[in-house]
N, C-alpha and C. Protein backbone atom coordinates (compact mmCIF):
# COMPACT_ATOMS: atom_id res chain seq x y z
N UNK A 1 -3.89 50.75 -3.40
CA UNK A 1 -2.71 50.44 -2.63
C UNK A 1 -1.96 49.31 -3.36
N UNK A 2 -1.25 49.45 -3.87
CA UNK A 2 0.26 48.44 -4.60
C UNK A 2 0.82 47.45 -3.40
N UNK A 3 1.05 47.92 -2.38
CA UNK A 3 1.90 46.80 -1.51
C UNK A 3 0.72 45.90 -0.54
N UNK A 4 1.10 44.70 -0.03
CA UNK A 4 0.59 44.48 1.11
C UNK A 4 0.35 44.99 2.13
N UNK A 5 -0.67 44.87 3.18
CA UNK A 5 -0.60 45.62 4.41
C UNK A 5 -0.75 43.91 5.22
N UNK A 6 -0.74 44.30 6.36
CA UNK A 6 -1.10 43.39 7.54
C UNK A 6 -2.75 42.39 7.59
N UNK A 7 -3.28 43.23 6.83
CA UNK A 7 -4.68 43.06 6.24
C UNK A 7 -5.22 42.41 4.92
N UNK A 8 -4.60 42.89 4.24
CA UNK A 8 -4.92 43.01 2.74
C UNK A 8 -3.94 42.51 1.64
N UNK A 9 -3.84 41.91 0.97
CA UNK A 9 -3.19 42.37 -0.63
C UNK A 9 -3.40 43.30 -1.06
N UNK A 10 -1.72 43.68 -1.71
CA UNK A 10 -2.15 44.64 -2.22
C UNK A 10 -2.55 44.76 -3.94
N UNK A 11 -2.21 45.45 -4.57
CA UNK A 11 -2.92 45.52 -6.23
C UNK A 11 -1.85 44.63 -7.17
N UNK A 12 -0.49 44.68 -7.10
CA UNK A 12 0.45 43.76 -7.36
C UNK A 12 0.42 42.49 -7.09
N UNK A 13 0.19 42.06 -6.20
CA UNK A 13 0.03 40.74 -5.55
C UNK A 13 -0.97 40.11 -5.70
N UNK A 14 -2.32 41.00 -6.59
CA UNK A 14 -3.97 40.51 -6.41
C UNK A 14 -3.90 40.23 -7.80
N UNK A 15 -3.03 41.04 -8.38
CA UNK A 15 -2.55 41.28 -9.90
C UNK A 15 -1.98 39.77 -10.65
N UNK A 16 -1.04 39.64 -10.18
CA UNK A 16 -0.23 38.58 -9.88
C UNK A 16 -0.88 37.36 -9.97
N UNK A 17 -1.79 37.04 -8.52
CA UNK A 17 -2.29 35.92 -8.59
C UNK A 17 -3.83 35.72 -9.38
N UNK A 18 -4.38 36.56 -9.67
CA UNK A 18 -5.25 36.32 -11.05
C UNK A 18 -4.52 36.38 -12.02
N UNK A 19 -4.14 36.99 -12.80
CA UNK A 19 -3.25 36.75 -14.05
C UNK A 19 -2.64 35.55 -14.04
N UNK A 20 -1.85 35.03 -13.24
CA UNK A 20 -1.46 33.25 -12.74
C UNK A 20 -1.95 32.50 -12.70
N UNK A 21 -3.57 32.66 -12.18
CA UNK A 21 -4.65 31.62 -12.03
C UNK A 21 -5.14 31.45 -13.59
N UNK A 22 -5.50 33.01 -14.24
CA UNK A 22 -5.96 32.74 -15.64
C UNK A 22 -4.90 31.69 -16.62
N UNK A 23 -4.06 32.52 -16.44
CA UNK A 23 -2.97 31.72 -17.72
C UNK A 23 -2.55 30.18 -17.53
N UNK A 24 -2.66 29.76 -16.06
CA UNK A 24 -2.53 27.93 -15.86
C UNK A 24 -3.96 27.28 -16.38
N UNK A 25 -5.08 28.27 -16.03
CA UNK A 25 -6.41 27.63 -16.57
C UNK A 25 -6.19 27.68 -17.96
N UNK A 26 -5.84 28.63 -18.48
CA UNK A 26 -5.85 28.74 -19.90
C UNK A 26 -4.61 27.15 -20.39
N UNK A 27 -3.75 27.43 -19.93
CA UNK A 27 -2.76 26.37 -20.59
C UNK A 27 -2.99 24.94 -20.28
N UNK A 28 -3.09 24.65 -19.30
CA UNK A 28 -4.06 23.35 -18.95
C UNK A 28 -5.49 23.16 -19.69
N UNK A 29 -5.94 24.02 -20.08
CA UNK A 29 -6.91 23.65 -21.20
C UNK A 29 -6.60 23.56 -22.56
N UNK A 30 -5.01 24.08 -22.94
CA UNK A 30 -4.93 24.19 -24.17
C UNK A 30 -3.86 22.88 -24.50
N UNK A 31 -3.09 22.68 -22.89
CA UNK A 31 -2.43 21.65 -23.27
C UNK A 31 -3.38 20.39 -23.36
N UNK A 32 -4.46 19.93 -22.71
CA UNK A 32 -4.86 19.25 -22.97
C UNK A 32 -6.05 18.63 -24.38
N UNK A 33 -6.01 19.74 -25.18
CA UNK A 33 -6.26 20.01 -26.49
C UNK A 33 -5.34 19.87 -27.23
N UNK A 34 -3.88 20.11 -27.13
CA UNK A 34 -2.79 19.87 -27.85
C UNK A 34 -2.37 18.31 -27.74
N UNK A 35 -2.58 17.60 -26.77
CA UNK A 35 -2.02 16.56 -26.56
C UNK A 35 -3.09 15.46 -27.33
N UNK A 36 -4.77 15.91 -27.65
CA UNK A 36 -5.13 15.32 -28.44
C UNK A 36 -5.44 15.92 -30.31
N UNK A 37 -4.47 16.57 -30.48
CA UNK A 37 -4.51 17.03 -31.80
C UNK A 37 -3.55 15.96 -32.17
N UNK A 38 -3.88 16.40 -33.84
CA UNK A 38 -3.07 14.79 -34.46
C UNK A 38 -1.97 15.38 -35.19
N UNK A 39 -0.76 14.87 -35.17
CA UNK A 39 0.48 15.23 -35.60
C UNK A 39 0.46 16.32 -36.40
N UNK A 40 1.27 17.25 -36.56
CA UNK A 40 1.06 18.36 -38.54
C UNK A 40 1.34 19.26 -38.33
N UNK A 41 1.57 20.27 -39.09
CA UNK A 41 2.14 21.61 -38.59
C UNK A 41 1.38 22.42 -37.43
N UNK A 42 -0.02 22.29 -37.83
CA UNK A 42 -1.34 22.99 -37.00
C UNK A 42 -0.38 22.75 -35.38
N UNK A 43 -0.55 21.35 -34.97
CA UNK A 43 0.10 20.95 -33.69
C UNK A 43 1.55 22.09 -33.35
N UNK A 44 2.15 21.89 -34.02
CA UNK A 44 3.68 22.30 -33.59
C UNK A 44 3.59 23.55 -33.79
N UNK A 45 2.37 24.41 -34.39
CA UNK A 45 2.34 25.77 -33.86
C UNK A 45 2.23 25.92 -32.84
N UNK A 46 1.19 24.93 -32.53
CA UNK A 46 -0.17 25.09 -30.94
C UNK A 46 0.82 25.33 -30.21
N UNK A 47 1.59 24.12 -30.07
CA UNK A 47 2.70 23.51 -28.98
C UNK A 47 3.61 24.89 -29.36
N UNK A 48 4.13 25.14 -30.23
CA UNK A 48 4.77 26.24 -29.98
C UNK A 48 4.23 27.90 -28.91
N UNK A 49 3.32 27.62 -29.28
CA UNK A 49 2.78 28.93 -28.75
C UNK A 49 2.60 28.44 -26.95
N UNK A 50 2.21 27.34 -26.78
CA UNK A 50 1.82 26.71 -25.41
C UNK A 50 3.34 26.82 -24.61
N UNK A 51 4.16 26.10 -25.07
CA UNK A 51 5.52 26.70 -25.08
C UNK A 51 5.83 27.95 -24.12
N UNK A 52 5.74 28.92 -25.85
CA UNK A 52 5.83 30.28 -25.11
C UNK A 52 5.07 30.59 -23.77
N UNK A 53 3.83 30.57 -23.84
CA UNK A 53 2.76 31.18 -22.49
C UNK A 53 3.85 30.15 -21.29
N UNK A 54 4.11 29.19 -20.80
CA UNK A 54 4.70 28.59 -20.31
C UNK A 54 6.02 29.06 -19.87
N UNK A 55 6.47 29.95 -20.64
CA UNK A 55 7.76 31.17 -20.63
C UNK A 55 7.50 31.85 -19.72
N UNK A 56 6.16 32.60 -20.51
CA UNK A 56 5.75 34.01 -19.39
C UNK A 56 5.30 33.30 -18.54
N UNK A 57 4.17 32.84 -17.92
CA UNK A 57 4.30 31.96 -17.04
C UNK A 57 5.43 31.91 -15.71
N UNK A 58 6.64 31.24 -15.92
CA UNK A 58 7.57 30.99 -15.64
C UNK A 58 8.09 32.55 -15.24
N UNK A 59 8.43 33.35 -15.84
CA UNK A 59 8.51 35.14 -15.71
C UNK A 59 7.22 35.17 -14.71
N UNK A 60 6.55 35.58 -14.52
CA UNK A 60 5.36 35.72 -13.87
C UNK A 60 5.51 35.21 -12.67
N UNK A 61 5.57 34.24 -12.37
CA UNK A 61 5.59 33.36 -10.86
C UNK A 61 6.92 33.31 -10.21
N UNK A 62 7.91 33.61 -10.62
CA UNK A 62 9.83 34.03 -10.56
C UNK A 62 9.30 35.60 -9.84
N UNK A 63 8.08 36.88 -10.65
CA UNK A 63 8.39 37.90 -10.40
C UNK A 63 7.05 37.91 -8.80
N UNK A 64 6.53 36.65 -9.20
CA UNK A 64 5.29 36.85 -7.96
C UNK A 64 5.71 36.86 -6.59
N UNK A 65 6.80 35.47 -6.61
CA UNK A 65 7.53 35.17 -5.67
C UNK A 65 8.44 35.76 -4.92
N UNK A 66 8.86 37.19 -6.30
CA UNK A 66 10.02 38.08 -5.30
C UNK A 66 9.17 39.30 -4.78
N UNK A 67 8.32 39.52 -5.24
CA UNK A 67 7.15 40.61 -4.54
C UNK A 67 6.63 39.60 -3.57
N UNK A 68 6.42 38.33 -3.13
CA UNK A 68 6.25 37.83 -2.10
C UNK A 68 7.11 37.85 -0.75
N UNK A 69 8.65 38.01 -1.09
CA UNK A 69 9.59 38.09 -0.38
C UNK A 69 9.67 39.46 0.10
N UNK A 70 9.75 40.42 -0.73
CA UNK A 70 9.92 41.61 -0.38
C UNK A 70 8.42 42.31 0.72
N UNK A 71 7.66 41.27 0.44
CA UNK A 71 6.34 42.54 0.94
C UNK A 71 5.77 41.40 1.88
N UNK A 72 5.14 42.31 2.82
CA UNK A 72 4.66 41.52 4.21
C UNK A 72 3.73 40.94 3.45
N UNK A 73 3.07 39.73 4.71
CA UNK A 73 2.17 38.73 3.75
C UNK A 73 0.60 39.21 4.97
N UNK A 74 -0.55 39.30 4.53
CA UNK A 74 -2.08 39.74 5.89
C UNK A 74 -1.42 38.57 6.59
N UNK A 75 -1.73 38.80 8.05
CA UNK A 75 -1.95 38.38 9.01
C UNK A 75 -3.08 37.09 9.18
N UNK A 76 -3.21 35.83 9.03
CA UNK A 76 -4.07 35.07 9.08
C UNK A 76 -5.51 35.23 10.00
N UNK A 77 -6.29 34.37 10.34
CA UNK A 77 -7.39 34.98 10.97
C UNK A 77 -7.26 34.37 12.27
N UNK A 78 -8.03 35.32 13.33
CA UNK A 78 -7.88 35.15 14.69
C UNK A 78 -8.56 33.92 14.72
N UNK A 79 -7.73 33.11 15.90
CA UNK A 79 -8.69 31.71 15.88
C UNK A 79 -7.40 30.27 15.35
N UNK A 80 -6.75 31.13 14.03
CA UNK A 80 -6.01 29.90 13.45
C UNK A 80 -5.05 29.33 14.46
N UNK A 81 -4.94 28.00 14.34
CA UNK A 81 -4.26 27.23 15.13
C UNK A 81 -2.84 26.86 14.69
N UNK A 82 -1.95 26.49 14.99
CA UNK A 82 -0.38 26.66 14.47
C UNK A 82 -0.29 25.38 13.37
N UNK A 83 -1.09 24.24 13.45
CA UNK A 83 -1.08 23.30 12.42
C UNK A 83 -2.07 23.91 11.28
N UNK A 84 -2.98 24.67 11.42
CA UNK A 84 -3.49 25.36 10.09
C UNK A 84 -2.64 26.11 9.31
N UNK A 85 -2.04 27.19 10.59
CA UNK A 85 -0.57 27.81 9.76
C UNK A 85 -0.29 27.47 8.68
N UNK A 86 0.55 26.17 9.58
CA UNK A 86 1.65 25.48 8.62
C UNK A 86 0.84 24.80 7.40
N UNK A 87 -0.20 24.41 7.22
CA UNK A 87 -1.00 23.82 6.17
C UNK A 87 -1.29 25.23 5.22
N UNK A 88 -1.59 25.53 5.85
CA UNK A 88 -1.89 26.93 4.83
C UNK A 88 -0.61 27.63 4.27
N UNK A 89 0.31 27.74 4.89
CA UNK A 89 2.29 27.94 4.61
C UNK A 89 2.15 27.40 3.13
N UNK A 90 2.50 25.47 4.01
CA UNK A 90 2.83 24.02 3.01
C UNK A 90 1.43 24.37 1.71
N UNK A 91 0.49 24.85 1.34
CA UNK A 91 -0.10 24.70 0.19
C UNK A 91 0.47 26.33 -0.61
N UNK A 92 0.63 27.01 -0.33
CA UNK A 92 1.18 28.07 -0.62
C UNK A 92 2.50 27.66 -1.52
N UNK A 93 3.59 27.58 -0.87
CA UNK A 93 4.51 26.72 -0.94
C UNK A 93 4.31 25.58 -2.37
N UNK A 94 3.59 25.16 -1.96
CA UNK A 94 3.40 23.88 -2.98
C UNK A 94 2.83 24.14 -4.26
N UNK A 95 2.05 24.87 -4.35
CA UNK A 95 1.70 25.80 -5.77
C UNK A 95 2.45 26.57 -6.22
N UNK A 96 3.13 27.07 -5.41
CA UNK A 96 4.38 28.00 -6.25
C UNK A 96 5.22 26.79 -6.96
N UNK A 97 5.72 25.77 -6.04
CA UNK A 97 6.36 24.74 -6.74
C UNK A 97 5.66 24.05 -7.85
N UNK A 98 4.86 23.49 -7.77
CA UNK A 98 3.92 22.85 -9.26
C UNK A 98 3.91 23.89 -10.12
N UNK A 99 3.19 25.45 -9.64
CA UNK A 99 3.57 26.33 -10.89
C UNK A 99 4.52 26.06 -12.01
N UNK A 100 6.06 25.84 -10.91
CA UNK A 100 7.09 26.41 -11.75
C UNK A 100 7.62 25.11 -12.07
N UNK A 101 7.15 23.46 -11.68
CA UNK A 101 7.42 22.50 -12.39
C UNK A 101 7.16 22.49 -13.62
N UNK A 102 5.30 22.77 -13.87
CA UNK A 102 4.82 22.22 -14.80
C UNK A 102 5.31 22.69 -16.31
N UNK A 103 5.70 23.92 -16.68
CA UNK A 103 6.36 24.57 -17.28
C UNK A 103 7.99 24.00 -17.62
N UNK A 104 8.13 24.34 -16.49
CA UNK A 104 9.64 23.53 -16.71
C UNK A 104 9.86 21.96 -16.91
N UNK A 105 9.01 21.50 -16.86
CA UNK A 105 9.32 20.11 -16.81
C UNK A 105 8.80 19.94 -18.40
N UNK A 106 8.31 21.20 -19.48
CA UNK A 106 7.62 20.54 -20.44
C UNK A 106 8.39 21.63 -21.61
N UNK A 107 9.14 22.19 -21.12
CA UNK A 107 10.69 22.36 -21.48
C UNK A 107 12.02 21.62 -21.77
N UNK A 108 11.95 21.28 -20.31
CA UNK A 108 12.92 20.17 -20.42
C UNK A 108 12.31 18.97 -21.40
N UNK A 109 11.34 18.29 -21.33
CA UNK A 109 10.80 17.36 -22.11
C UNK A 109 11.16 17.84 -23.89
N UNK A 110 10.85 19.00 -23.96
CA UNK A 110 10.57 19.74 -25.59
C UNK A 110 12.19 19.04 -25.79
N UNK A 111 13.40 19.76 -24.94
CA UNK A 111 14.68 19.55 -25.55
C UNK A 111 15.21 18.17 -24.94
N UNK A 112 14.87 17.33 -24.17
CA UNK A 112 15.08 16.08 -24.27
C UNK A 112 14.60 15.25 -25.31
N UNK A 113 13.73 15.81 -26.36
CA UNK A 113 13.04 15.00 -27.54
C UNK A 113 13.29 15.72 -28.63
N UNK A 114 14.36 16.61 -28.57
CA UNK A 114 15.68 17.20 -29.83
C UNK A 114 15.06 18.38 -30.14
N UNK A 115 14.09 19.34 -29.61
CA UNK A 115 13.70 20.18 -29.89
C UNK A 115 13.84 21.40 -29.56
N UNK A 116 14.30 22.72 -29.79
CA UNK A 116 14.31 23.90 -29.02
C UNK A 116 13.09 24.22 -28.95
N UNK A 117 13.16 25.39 -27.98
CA UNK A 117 12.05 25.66 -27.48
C UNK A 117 12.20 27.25 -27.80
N UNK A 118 11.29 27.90 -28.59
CA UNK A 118 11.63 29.19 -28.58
C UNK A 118 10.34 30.09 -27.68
N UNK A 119 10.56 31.41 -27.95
CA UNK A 119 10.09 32.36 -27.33
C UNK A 119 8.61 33.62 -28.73
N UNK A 120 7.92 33.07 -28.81
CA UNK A 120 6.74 32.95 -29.79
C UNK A 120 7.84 33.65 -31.06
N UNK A 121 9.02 32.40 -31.42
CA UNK A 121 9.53 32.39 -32.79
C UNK A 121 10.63 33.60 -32.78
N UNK A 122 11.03 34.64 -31.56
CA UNK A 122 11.33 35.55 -31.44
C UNK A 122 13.46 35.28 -31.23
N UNK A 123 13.18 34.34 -30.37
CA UNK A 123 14.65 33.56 -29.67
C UNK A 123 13.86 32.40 -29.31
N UNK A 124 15.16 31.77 -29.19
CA UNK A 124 15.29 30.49 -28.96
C UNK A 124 15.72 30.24 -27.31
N UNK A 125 15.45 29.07 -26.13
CA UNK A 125 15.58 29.52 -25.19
C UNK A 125 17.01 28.67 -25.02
N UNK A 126 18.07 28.92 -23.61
CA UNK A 126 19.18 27.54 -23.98
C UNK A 126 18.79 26.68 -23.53
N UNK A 127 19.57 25.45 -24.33
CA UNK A 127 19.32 23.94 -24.04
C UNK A 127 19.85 23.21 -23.19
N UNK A 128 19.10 22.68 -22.84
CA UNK A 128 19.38 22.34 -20.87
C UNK A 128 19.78 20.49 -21.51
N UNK A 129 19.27 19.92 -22.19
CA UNK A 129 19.49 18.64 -21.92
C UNK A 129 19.24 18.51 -24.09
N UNK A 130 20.24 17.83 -24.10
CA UNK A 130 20.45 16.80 -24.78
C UNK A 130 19.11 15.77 -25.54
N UNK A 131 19.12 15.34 -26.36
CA UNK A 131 18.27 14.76 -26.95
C UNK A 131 18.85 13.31 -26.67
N UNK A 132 17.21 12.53 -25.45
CA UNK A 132 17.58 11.56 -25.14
C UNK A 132 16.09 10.90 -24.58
N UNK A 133 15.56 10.01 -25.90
CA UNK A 133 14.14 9.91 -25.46
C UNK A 133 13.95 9.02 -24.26
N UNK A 134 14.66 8.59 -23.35
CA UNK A 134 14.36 8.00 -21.89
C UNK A 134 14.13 9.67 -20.71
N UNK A 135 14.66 10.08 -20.91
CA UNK A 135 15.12 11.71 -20.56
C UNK A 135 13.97 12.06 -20.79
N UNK A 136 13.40 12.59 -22.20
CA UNK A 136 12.40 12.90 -22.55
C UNK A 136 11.18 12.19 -21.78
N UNK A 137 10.67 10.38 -22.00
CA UNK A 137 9.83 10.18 -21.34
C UNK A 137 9.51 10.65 -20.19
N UNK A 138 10.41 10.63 -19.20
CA UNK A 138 10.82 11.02 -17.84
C UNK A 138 10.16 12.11 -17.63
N UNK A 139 10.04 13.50 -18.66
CA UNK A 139 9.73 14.75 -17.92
C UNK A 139 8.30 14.76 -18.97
N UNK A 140 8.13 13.76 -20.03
CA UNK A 140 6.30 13.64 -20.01
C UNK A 140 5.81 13.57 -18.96
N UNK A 141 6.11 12.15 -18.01
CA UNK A 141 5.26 11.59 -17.00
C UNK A 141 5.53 13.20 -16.29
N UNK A 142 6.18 13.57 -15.62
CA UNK A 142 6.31 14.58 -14.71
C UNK A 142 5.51 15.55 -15.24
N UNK A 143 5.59 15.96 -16.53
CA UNK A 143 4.80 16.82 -16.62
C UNK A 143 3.09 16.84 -17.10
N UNK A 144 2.85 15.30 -17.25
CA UNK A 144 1.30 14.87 -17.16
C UNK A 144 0.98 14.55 -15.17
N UNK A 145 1.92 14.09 -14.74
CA UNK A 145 1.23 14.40 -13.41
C UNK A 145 1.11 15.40 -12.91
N UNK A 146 2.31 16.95 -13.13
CA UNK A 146 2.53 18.13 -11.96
C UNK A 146 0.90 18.37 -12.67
N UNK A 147 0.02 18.46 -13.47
CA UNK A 147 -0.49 19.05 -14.15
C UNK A 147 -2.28 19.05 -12.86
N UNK A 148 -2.19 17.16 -12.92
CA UNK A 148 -3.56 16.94 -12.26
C UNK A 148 -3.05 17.32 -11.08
N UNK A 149 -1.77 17.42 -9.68
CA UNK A 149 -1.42 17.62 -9.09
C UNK A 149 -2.03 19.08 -8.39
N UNK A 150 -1.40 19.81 -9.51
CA UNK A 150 -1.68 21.27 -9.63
C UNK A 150 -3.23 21.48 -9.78
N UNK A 151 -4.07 20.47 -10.44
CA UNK A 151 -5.65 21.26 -10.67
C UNK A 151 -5.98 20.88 -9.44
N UNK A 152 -6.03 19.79 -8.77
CA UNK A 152 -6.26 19.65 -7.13
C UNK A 152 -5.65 20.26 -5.92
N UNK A 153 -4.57 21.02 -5.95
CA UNK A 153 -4.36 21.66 -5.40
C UNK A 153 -4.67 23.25 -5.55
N UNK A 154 -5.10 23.46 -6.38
CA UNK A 154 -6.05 24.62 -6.87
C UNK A 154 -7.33 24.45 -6.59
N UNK A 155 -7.80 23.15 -6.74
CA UNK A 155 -9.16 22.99 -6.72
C UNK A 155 -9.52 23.07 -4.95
N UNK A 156 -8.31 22.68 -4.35
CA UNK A 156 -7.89 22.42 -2.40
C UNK A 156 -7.98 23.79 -1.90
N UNK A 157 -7.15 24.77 -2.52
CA UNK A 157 -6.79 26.42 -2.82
C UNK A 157 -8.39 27.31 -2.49
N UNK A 158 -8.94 27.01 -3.63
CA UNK A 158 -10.59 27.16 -4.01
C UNK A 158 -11.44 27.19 -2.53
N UNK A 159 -11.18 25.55 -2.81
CA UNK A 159 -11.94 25.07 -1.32
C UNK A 159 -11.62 25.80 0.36
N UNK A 160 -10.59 26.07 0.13
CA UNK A 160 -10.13 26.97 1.32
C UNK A 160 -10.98 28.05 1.81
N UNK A 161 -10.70 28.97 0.10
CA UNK A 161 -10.83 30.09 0.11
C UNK A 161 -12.62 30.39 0.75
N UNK A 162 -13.28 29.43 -0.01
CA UNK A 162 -14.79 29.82 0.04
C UNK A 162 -14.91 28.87 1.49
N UNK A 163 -14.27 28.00 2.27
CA UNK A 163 -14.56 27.75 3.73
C UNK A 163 -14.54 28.60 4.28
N UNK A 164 -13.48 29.15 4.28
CA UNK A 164 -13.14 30.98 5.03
C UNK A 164 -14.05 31.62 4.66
N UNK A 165 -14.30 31.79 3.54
CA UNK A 165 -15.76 32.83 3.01
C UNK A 165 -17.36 32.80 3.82
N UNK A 166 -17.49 31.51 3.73
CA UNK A 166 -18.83 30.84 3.68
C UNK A 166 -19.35 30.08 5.15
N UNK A 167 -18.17 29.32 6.03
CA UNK A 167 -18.14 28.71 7.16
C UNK A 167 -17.66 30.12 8.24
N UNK A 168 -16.43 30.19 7.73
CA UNK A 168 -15.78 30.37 9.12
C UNK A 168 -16.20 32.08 8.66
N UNK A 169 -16.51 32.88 7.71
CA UNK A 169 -16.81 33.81 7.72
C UNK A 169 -15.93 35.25 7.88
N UNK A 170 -14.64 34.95 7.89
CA UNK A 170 -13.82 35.84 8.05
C UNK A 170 -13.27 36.39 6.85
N UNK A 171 -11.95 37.11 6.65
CA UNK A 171 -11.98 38.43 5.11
C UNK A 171 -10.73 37.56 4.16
N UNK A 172 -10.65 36.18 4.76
CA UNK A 172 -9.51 35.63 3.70
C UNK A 172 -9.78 35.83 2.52
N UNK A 173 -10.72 35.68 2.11
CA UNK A 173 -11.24 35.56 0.90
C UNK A 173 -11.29 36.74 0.34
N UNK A 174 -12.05 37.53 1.07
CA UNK A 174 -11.55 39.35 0.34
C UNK A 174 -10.13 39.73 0.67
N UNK A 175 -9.43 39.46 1.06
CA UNK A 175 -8.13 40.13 1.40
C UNK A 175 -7.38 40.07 -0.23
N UNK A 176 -8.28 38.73 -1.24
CA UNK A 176 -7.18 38.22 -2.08
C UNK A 176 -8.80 38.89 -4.09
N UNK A 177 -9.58 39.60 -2.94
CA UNK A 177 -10.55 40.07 -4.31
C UNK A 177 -10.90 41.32 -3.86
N UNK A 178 -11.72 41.35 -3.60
CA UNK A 178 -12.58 43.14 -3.01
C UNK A 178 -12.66 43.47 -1.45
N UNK A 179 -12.93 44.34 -1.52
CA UNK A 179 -13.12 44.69 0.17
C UNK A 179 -12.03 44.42 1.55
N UNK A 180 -12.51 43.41 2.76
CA UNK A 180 -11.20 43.14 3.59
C UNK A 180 -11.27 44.78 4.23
């Protein structure tokens, strides 16, 4: 089944958010390998390529979000209370946003520190800002915090998932892997 039901995710949407989960694990491990490599071409490949995934990325969570809009979302579990709702809404919500900071903010950083940013060497992407290393600092910090931001709220995400699994015992947890 491709779409959501009232129940379930469907194969798009299950699609979606593993492929999303892999590629932030992946880039958060690679950015933080890049950030201790030492200046030289080796680097400004890395970073180039980190870059790119950061592209798709960006494509990816733009296309997650409109298959989110378009398609009903399961039904939460009997029992939830209207402030869980909304907590469960607000973290939803909030990972889509850090998603699509962390990327962008290390974009903007690339061309605030005179650099284009291309597409793995293919195109070049347009330039949003000017080469202006206060500018630049600005969307380091942003983009060294969305980063730990984002692994704790993943790591919060996690924790959810396997409370529902493990405590409260209900199919949240399969609705978004097997079964449900």
């Amino acid at each position: 089944m491709l779409k959501n039901t009232t129940d379930r995710y469907g194969l798009v949407a299950k699609g979606f958010h593993w492929l999303i989960f892999l590629m932030l694990t992946f880039s958060i491990i690679a950015g933080n390998f890049l950030a201790s490599m030492p200046k030289g071409p080796e680097k400004l490949q890395a970073a180039g390529m980190h870059k790119s995934f950061g592209a798709i990325l960006i494509m990816l969570i733009l296309l997650r979000l409109g298959w989110r809009l378009i398609n009903e979302t399961p039904k939460l579990p009997e029992g939830t209370t209207s402030i869980q709702a909304i907590l469960a809404k607000g973290m939803h919500w909030a990972l889509y946003g850090l998603m699509l900071a962390q990327p962008l903010s290390g974009i903007l950083m690339t061309q605030a520190s005179g650099y284009p940013v291309s597409f793995f060497g293919l195109f070049q992407f347009p330039t949003f800002l000017d080469k202006d290393p206060s500018v630049a600092k600005f969307f380091l910090g942003v983009h060294g915090t969305v980063w730990i931001l984002l692994v704790v709220a993943v790591l919060g995400h996690i924790g959810a998932a396997l409370h529902h699994h493990f405590i409260k015992k209900d199919n949240v947890l399969k609705q978004m892997t097997v079964g449900a």
